[in-house]
PDB file of N, CA and C in Angstrom:
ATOM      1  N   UNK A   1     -63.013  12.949  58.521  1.00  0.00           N
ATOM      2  CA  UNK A   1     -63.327  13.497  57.220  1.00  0.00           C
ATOM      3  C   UNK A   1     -64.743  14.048  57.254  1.00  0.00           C
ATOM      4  N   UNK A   2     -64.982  15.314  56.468  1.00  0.00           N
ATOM      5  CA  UNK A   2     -66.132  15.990  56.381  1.00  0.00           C
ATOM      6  C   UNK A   2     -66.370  16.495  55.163  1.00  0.00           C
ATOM      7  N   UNK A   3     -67.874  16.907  55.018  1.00  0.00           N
ATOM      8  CA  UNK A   3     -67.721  17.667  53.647  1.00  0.00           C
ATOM      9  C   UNK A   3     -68.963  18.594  53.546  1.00  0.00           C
ATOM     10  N   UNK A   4     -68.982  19.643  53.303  1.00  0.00           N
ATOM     11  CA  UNK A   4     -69.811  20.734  53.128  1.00  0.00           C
ATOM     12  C   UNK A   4     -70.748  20.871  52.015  1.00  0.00           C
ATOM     13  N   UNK A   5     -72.205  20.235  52.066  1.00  0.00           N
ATOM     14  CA  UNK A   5     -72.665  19.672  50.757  1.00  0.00           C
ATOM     15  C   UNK A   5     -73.973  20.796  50.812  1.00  0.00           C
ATOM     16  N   UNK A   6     -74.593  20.657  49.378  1.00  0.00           N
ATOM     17  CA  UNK A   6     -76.072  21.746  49.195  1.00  0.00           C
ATOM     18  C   UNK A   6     -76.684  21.015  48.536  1.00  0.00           C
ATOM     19  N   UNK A   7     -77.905  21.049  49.153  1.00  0.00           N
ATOM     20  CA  UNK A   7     -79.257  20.710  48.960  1.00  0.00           C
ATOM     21  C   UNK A   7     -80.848  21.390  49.526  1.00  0.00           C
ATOM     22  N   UNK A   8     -81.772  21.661  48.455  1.00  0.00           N
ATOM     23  CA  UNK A   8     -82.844  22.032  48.709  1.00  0.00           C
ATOM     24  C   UNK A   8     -82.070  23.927  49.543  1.00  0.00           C
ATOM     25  N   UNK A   9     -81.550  24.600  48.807  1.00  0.00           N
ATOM     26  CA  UNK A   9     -81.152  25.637  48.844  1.00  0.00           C
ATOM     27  C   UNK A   9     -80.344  26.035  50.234  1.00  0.00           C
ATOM     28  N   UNK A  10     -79.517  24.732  50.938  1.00  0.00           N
ATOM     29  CA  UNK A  10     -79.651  25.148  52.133  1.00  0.00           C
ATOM     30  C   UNK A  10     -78.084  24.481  52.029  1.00  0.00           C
ATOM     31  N   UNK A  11     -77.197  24.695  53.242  1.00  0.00           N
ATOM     32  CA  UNK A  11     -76.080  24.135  53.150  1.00  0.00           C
ATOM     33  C   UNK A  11     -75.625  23.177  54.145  1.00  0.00           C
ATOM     34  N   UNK A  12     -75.115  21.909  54.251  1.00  0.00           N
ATOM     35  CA  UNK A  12     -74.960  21.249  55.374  1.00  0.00           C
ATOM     36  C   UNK A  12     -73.738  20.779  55.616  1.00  0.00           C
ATOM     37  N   UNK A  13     -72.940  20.462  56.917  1.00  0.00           N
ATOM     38  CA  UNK A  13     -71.814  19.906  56.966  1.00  0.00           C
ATOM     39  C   UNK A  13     -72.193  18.377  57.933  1.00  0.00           C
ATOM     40  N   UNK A  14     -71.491  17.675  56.916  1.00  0.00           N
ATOM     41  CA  UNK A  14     -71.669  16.547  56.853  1.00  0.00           C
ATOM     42  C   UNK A  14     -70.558  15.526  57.205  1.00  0.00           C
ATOM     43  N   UNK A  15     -70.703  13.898  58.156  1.00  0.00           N
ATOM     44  CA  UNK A  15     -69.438  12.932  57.864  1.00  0.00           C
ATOM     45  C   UNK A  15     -70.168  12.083  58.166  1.00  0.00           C
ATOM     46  N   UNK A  16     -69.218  10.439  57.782  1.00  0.00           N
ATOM     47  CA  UNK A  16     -70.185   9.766  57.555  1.00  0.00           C
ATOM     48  C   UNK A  16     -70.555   9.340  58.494  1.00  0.00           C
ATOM     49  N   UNK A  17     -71.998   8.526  59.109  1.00  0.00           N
ATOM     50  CA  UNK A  17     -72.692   8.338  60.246  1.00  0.00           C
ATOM     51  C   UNK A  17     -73.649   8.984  60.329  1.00  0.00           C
ATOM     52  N   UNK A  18     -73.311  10.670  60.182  1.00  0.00           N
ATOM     53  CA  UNK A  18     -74.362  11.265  60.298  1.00  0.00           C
ATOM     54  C   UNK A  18     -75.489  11.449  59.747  1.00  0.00           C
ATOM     55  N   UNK A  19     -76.803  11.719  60.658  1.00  0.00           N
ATOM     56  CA  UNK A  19     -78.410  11.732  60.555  1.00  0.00           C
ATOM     57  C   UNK A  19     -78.767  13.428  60.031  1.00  0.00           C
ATOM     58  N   UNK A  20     -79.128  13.627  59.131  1.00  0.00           N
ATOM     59  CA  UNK A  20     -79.512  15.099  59.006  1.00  0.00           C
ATOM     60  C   UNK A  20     -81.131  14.704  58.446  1.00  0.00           C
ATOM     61  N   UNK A  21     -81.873  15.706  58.301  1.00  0.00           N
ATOM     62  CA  UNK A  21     -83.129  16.266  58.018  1.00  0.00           C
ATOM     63  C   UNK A  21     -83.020  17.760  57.170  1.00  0.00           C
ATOM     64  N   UNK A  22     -83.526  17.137  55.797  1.00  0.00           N
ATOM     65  CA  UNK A  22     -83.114  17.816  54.280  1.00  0.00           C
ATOM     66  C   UNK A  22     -84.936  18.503  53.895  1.00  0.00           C
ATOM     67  N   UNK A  23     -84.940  19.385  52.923  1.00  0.00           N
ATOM     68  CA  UNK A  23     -85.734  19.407  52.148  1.00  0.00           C
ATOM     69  C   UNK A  23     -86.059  17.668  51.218  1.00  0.00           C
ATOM     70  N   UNK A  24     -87.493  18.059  51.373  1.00  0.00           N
ATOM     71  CA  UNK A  24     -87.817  16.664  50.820  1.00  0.00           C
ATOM     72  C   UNK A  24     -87.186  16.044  49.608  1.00  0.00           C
ATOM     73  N   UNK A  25     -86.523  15.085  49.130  1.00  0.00           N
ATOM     74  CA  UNK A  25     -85.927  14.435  48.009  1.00  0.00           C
ATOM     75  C   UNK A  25     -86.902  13.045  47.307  1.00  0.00           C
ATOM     76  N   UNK A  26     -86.863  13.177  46.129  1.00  0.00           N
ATOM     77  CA  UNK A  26     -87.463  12.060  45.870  1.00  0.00           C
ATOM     78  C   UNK A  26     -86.818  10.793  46.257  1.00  0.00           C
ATOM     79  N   UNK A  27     -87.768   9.579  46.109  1.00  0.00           N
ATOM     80  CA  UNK A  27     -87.056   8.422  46.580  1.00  0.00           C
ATOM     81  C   UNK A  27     -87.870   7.972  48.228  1.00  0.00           C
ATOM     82  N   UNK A  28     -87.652   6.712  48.291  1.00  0.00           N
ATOM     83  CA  UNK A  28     -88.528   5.756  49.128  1.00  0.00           C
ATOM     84  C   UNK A  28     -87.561   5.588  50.302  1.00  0.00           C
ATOM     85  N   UNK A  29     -88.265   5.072  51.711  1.00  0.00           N
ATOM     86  CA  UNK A  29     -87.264   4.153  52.596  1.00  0.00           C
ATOM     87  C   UNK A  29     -86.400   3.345  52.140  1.00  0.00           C
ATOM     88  N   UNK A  30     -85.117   3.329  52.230  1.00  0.00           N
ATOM     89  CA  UNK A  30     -84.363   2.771  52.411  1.00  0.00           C
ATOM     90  C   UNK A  30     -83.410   2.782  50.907  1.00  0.00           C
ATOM     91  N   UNK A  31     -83.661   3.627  49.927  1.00  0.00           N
ATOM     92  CA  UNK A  31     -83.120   3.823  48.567  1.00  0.00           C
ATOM     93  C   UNK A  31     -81.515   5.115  48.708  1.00  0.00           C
ATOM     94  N   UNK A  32     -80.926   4.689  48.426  1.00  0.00           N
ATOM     95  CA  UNK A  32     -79.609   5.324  48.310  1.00  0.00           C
ATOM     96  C   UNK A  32     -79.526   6.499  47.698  1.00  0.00           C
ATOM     97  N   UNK A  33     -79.026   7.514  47.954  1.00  0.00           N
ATOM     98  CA  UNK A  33     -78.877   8.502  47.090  1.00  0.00           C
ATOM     99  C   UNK A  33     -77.849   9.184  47.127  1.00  0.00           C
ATOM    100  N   UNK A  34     -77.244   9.816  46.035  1.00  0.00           N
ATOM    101  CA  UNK A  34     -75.896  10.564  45.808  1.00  0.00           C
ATOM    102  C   UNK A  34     -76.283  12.411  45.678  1.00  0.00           C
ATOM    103  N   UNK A  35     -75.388  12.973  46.313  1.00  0.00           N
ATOM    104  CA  UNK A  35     -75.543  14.040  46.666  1.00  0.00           C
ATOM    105  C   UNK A  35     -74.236  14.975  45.813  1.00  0.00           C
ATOM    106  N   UNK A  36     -74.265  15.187  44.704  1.00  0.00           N
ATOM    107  CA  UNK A  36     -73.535  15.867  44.203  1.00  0.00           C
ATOM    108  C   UNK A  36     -72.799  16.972  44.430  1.00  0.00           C
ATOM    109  N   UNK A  37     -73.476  17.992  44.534  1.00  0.00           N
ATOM    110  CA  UNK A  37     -72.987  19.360  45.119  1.00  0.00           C
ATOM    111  C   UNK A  37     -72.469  19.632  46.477  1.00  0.00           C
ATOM    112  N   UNK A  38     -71.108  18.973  46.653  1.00  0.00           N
ATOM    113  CA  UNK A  38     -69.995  18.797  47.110  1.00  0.00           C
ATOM    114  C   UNK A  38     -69.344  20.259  47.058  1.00  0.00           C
ATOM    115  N   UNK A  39     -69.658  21.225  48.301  1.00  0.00           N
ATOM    116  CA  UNK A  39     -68.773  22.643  47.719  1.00  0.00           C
ATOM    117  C   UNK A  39     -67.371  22.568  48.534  1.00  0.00           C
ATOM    118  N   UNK A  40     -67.025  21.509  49.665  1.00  0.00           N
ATOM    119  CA  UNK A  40     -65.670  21.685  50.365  1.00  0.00           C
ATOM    120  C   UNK A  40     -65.685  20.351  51.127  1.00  0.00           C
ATOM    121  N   UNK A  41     -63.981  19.820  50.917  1.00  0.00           N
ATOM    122  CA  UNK A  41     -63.877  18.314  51.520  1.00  0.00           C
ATOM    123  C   UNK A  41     -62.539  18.271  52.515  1.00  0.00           C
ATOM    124  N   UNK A  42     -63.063  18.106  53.790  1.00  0.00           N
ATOM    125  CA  UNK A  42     -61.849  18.370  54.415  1.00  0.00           C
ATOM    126  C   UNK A  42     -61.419  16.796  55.334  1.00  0.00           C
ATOM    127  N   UNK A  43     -60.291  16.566  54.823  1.00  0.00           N
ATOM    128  CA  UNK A  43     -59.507  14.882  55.317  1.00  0.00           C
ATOM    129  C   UNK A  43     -58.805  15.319  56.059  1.00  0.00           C
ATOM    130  N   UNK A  44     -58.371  15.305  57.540  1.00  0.00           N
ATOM    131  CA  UNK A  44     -57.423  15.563  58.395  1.00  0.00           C
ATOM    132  C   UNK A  44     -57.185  17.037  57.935  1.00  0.00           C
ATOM    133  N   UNK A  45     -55.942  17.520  57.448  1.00  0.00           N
ATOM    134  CA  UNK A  45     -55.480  18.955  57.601  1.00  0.00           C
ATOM    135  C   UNK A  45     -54.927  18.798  55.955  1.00  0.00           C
ATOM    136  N   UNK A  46     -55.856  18.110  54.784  1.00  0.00           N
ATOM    137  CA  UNK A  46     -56.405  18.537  53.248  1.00  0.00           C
ATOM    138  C   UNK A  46     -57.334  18.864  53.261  1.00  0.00           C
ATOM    139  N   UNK A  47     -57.477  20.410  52.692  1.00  0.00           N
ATOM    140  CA  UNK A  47     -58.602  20.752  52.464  1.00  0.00           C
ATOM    141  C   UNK A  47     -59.085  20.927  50.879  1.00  0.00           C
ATOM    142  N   UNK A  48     -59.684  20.497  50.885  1.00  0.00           N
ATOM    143  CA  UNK A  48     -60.518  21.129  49.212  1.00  0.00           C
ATOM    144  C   UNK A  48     -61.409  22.081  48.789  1.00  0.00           C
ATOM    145  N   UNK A  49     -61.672  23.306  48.238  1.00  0.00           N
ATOM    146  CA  UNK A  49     -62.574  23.703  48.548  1.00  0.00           C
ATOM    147  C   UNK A  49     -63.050  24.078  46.572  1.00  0.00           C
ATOM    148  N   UNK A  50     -63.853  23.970  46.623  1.00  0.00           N
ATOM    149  CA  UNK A  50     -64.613  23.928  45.119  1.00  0.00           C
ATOM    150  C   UNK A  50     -64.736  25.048  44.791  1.00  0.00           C
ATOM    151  N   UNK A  51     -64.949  24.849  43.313  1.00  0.00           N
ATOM    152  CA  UNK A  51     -65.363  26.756  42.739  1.00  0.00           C
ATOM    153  C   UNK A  51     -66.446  26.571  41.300  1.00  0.00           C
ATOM    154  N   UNK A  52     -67.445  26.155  41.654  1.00  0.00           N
ATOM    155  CA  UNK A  52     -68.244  26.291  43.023  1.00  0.00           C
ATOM    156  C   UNK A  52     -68.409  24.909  43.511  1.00  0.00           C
ATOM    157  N   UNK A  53     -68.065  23.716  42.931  1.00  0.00           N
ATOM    158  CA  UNK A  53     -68.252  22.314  43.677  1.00  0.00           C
ATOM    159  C   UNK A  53     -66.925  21.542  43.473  1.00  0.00           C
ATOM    160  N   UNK A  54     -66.499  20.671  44.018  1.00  0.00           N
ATOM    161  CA  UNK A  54     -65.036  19.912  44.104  1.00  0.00           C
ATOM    162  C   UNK A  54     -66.096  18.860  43.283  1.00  0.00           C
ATOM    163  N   UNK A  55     -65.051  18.807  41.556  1.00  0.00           N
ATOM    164  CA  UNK A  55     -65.195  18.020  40.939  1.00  0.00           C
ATOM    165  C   UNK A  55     -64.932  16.428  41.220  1.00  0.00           C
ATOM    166  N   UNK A  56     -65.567  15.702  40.809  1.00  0.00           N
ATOM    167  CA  UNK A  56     -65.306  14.305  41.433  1.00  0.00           C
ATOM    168  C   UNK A  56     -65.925  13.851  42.836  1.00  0.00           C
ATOM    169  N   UNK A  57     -66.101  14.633  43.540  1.00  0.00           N
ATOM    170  CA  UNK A  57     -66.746  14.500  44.990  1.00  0.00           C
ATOM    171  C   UNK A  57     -68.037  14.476  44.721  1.00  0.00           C
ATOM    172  N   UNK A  58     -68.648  12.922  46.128  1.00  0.00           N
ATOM    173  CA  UNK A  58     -69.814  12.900  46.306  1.00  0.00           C
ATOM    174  C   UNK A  58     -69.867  12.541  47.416  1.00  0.00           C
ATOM    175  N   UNK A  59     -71.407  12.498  47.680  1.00  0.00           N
ATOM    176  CA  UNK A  59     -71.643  11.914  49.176  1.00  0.00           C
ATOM    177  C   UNK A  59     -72.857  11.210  49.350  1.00  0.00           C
ATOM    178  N   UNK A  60     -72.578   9.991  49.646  1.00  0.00           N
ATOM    179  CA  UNK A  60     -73.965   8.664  49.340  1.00  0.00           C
ATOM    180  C   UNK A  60     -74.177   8.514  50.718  1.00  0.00           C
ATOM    181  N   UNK A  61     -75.489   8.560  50.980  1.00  0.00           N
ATOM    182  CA  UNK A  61     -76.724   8.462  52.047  1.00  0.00           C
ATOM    183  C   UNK A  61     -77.807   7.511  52.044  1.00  0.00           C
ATOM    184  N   UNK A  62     -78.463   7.302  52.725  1.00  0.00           N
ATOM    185  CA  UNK A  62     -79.261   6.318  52.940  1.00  0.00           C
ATOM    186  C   UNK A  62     -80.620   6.977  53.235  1.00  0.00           C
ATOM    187  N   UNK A  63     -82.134   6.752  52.503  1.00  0.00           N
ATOM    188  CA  UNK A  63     -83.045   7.981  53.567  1.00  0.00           C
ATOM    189  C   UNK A  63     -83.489   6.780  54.136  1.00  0.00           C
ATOM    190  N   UNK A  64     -84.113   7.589  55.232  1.00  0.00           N
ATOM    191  CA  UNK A  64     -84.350   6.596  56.855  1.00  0.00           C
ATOM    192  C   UNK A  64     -86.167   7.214  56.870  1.00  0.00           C
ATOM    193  N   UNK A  65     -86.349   8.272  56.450  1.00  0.00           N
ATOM    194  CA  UNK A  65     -87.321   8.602  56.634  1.00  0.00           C
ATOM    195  C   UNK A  65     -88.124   9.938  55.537  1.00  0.00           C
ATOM    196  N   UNK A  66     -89.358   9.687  55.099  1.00  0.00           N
ATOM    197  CA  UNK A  66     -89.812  10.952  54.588  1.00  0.00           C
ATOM    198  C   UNK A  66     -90.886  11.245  55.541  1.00  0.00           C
ATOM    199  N   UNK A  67     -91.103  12.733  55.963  1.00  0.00           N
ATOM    200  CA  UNK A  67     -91.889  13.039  57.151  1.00  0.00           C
ATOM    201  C   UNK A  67     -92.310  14.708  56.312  1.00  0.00           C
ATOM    202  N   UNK A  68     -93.106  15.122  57.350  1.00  0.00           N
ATOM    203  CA  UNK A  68     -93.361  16.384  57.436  1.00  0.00           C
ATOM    204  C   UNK A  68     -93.226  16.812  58.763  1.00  0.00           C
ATOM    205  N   UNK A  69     -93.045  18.285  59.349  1.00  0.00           N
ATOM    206  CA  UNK A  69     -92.481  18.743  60.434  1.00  0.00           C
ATOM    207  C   UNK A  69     -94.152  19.300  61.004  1.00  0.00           C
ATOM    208  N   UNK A  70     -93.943  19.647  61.936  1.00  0.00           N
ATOM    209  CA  UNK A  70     -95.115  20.479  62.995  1.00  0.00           C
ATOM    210  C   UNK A  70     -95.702  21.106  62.190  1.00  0.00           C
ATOM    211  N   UNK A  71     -96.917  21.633  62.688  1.00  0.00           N
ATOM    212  CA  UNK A  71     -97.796  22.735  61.738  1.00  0.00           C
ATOM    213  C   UNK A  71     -97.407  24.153  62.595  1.00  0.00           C
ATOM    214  N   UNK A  72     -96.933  24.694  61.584  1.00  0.00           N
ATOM    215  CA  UNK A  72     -96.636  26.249  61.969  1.00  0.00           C
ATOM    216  C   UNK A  72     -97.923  27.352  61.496  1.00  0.00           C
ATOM    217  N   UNK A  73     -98.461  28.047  62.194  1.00  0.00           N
ATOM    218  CA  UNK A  73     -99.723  28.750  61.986  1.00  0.00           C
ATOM    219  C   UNK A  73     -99.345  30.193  61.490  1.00  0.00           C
ATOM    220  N   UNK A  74     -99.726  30.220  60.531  1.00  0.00           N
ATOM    221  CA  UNK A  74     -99.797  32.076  60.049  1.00  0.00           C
ATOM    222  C   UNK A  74    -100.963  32.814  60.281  1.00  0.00           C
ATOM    223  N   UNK A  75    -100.910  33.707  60.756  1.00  0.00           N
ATOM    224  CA  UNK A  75    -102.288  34.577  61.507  1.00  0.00           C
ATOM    225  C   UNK A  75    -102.071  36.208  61.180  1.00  0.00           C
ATOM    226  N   UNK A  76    -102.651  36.893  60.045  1.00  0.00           N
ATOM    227  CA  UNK A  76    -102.911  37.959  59.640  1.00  0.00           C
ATOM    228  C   UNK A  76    -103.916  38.799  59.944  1.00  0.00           C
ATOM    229  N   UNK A  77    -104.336  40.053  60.430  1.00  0.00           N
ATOM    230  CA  UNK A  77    -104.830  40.758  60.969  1.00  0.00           C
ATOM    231  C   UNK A  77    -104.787  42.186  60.822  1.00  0.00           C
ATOM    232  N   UNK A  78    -106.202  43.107  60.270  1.00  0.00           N
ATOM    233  CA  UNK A  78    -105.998  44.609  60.043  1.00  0.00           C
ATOM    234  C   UNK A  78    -106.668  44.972  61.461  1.00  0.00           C
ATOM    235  N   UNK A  79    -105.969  45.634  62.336  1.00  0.00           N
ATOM    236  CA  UNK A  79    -106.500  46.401  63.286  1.00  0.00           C
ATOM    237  C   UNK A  79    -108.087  47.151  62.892  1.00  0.00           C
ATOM    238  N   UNK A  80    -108.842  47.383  63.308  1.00  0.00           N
ATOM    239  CA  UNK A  80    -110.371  48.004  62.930  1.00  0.00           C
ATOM    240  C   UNK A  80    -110.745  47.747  61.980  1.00  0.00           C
ATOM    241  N   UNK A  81    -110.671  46.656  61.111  1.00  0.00           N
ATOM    242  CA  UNK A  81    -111.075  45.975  59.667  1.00  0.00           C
ATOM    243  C   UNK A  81    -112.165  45.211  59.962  1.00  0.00           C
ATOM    244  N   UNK A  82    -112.094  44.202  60.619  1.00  0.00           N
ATOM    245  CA  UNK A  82    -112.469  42.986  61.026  1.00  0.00           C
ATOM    246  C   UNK A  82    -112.091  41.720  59.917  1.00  0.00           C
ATOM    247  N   UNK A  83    -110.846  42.088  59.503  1.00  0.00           N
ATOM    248  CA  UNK A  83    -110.082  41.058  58.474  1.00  0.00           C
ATOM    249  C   UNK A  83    -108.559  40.158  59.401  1.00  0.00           C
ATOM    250  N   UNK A  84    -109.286  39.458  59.310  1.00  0.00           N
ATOM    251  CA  UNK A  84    -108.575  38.247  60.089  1.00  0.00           C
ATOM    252  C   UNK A  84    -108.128  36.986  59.222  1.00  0.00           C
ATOM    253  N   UNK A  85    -106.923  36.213  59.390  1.00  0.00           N
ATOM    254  CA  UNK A  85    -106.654  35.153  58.177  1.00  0.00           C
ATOM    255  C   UNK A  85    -106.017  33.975  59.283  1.00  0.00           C
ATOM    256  N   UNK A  86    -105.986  33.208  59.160  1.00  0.00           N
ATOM    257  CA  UNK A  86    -105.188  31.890  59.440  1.00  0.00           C
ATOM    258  C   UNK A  86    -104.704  31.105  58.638  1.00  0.00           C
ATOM    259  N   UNK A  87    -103.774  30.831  58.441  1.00  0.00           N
ATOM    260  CA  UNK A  87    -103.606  29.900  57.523  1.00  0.00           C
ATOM    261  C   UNK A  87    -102.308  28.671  58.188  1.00  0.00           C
ATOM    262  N   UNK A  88    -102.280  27.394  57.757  1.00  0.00           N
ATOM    263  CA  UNK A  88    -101.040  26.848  58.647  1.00  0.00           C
ATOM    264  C   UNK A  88    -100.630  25.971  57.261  1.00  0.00           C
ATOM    265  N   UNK A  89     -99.090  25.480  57.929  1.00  0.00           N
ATOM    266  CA  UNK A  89     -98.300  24.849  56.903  1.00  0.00           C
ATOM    267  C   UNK A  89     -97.373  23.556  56.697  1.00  0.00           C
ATOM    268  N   UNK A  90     -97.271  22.642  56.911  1.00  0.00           N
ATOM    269  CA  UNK A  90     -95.878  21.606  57.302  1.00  0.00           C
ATOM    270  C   UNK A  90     -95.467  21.273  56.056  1.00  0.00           C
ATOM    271  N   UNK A  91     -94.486  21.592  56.542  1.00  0.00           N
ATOM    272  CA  UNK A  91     -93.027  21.412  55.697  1.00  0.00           C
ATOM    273  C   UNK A  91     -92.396  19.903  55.300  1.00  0.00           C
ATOM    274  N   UNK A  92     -92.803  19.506  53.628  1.00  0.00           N
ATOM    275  CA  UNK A  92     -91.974  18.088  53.550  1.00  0.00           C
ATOM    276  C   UNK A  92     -90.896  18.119  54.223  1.00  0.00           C
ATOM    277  N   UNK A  93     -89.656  16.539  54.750  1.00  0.00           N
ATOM    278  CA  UNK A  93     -88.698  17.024  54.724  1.00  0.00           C
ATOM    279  C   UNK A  93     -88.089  14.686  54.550  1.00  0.00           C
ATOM    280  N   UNK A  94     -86.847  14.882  54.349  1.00  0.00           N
ATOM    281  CA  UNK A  94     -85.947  13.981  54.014  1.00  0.00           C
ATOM    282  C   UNK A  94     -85.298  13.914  54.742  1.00  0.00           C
ATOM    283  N   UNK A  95     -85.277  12.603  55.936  1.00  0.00           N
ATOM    284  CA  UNK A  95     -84.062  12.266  57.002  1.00  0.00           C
ATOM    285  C   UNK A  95     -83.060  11.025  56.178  1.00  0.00           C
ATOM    286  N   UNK A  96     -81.919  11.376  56.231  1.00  0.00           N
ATOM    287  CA  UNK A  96     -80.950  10.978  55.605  1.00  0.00           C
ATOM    288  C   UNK A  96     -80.113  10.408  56.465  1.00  0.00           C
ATOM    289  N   UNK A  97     -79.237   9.245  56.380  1.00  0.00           N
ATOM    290  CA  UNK A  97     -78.020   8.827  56.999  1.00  0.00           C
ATOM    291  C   UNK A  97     -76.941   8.612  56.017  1.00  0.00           C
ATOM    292  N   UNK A  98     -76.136   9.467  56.568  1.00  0.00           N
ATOM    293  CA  UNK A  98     -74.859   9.698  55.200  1.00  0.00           C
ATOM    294  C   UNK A  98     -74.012   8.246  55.440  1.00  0.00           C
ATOM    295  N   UNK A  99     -73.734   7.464  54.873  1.00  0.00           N
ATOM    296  CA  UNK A  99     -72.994   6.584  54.552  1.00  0.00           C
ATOM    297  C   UNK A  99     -71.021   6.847  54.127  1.00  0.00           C
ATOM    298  N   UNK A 100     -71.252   7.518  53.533  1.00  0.00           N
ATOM    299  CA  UNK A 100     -69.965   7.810  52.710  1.00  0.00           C
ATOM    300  C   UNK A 100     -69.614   9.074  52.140  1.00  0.00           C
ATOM    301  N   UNK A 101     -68.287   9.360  51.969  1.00  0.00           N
ATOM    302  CA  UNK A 101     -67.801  10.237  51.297  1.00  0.00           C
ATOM    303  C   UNK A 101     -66.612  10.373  50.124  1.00  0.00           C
ATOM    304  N   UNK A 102     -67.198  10.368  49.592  1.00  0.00           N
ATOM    305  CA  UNK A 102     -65.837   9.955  48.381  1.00  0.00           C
ATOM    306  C   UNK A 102     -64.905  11.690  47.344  1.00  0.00           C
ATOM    307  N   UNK A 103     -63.836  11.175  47.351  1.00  0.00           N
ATOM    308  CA  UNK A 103     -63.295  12.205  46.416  1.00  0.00           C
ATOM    309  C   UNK A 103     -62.675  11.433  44.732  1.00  0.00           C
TER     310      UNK A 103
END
Protein backbone atom coordinates (compact mmCIF):
# COMPACT_ATOMS: atom_id res chain seq x y z
CA UNK A 1 0.00 0.00 0.00
CA UNK A 2 1.02 3.57 -0.99
CA UNK A 3 -0.19 6.94 -1.13
CA UNK A 4 0.64 10.10 -2.97
CA UNK A 5 0.53 12.91 -0.33
CA UNK A 6 1.35 17.11 -0.52
CA UNK A 7 3.13 19.02 1.60
CA UNK A 8 5.11 22.29 1.76
CA UNK A 9 4.13 22.67 -2.09
CA UNK A 10 5.82 19.61 -3.13
CA UNK A 11 4.45 16.07 -3.79
CA UNK A 12 5.56 12.76 -2.26
CA UNK A 13 4.91 9.06 -2.63
CA UNK A 14 4.78 7.49 0.34
CA UNK A 15 4.26 3.72 2.47
CA UNK A 16 4.52 2.97 5.64
CA UNK A 17 8.20 2.63 7.02
CA UNK A 18 9.22 5.12 4.99
CA UNK A 19 11.90 8.06 5.93
CA UNK A 20 11.30 11.21 3.77
CA UNK A 21 12.72 14.83 4.30
CA UNK A 22 9.74 17.55 3.99
CA UNK A 23 9.64 21.28 4.12
CA UNK A 24 9.90 22.22 7.68
CA UNK A 25 6.55 21.39 9.81
CA UNK A 26 5.84 22.54 13.08
CA UNK A 27 6.20 20.21 15.97
CA UNK A 28 9.15 18.66 18.13
CA UNK A 29 11.14 15.16 18.10
CA UNK A 30 9.24 12.58 18.36
CA UNK A 31 5.42 14.26 18.10
CA UNK A 32 3.05 12.60 15.60
CA UNK A 33 1.59 14.19 12.86
CA UNK A 34 -1.28 13.71 10.35
CA UNK A 35 -0.86 14.59 6.88
CA UNK A 36 -4.07 15.33 5.26
CA UNK A 37 -3.73 16.04 1.69
CA UNK A 38 -3.98 12.59 0.56
CA UNK A 39 -4.30 13.16 -3.47
CA UNK A 40 -4.10 9.10 -4.48
CA UNK A 41 -4.23 5.67 -2.44
CA UNK A 42 -3.19 2.69 -4.05
CA UNK A 43 -3.86 -1.04 -2.03
CA UNK A 44 -2.72 -3.87 -4.26
CA UNK A 45 -4.58 -3.26 -7.74
CA UNK A 46 -7.45 -0.45 -5.78
CA UNK A 47 -6.75 2.54 -6.75
CA UNK A 48 -8.16 5.82 -5.47
CA UNK A 49 -7.46 8.81 -6.84
CA UNK A 50 -8.92 12.20 -5.33
CA UNK A 51 -10.38 15.31 -6.89
CA UNK A 52 -8.38 16.98 -5.54
CA UNK A 53 -7.81 14.82 -2.19
CA UNK A 54 -9.41 11.22 -1.31
CA UNK A 55 -11.78 12.18 1.35
CA UNK A 56 -11.27 10.30 4.55
CA UNK A 57 -7.58 9.48 3.85
CA UNK A 58 -4.64 10.21 5.98
CA UNK A 59 -1.24 9.50 6.67
CA UNK A 60 0.36 9.57 10.34
CA UNK A 61 4.19 9.97 10.71
CA UNK A 62 6.48 10.30 13.25
CA UNK A 63 9.27 13.40 12.93
CA UNK A 64 12.69 11.92 13.67
CA UNK A 65 14.30 15.05 13.00
CA UNK A 66 14.18 18.99 12.38
CA UNK A 67 17.45 20.03 10.51
CA UNK A 68 18.53 22.44 7.97
CA UNK A 69 20.33 21.27 4.70
CA UNK A 70 23.94 22.54 3.34
CA UNK A 71 24.56 26.15 2.64
CA UNK A 72 23.98 26.81 -0.96
CA UNK A 73 25.85 30.12 -2.10
CA UNK A 74 24.32 32.74 -4.47
CA UNK A 75 26.96 34.85 -6.24
CA UNK A 76 25.82 37.84 -8.49
CA UNK A 77 28.01 39.76 -10.69
CA UNK A 78 27.94 42.84 -13.43
CA UNK A 79 30.79 42.26 -15.79
CA UNK A 80 32.85 45.93 -15.74
CA UNK A 81 30.73 47.26 -12.75
CA UNK A 82 32.70 46.15 -9.99
CA UNK A 83 29.25 44.96 -8.38
CA UNK A 84 29.64 41.74 -6.88
CA UNK A 85 27.00 40.00 -4.25
CA UNK A 86 27.14 36.79 -2.23
CA UNK A 87 24.69 35.80 -0.46
CA UNK A 88 24.05 31.99 1.02
CA UNK A 89 21.02 30.08 2.34
CA UNK A 90 19.89 26.67 4.25
CA UNK A 91 16.88 25.44 3.88
CA UNK A 92 14.59 24.33 7.09
CA UNK A 93 13.52 20.90 6.54
CA UNK A 94 11.32 17.95 8.48
CA UNK A 95 12.55 14.22 8.48
CA UNK A 96 9.55 12.19 8.93
CA UNK A 97 8.89 8.38 9.41
CA UNK A 98 5.52 7.51 8.04
CA UNK A 99 3.91 5.12 10.34
CA UNK A 100 0.58 4.54 8.71
CA UNK A 101 -1.89 4.88 6.19
CA UNK A 102 -5.40 4.93 6.59
CA UNK A 103 -8.54 5.22 4.26
Amino acid sequence: MYAIIKTGGKQYQVAAGDQLMVEKLEGKVGDSVELLEVLLVADGEKITVGRPVVEGAKVTATITEQGRHRKIRVFKKKRRKGYRLTKGHRQQYTALKVSDITM
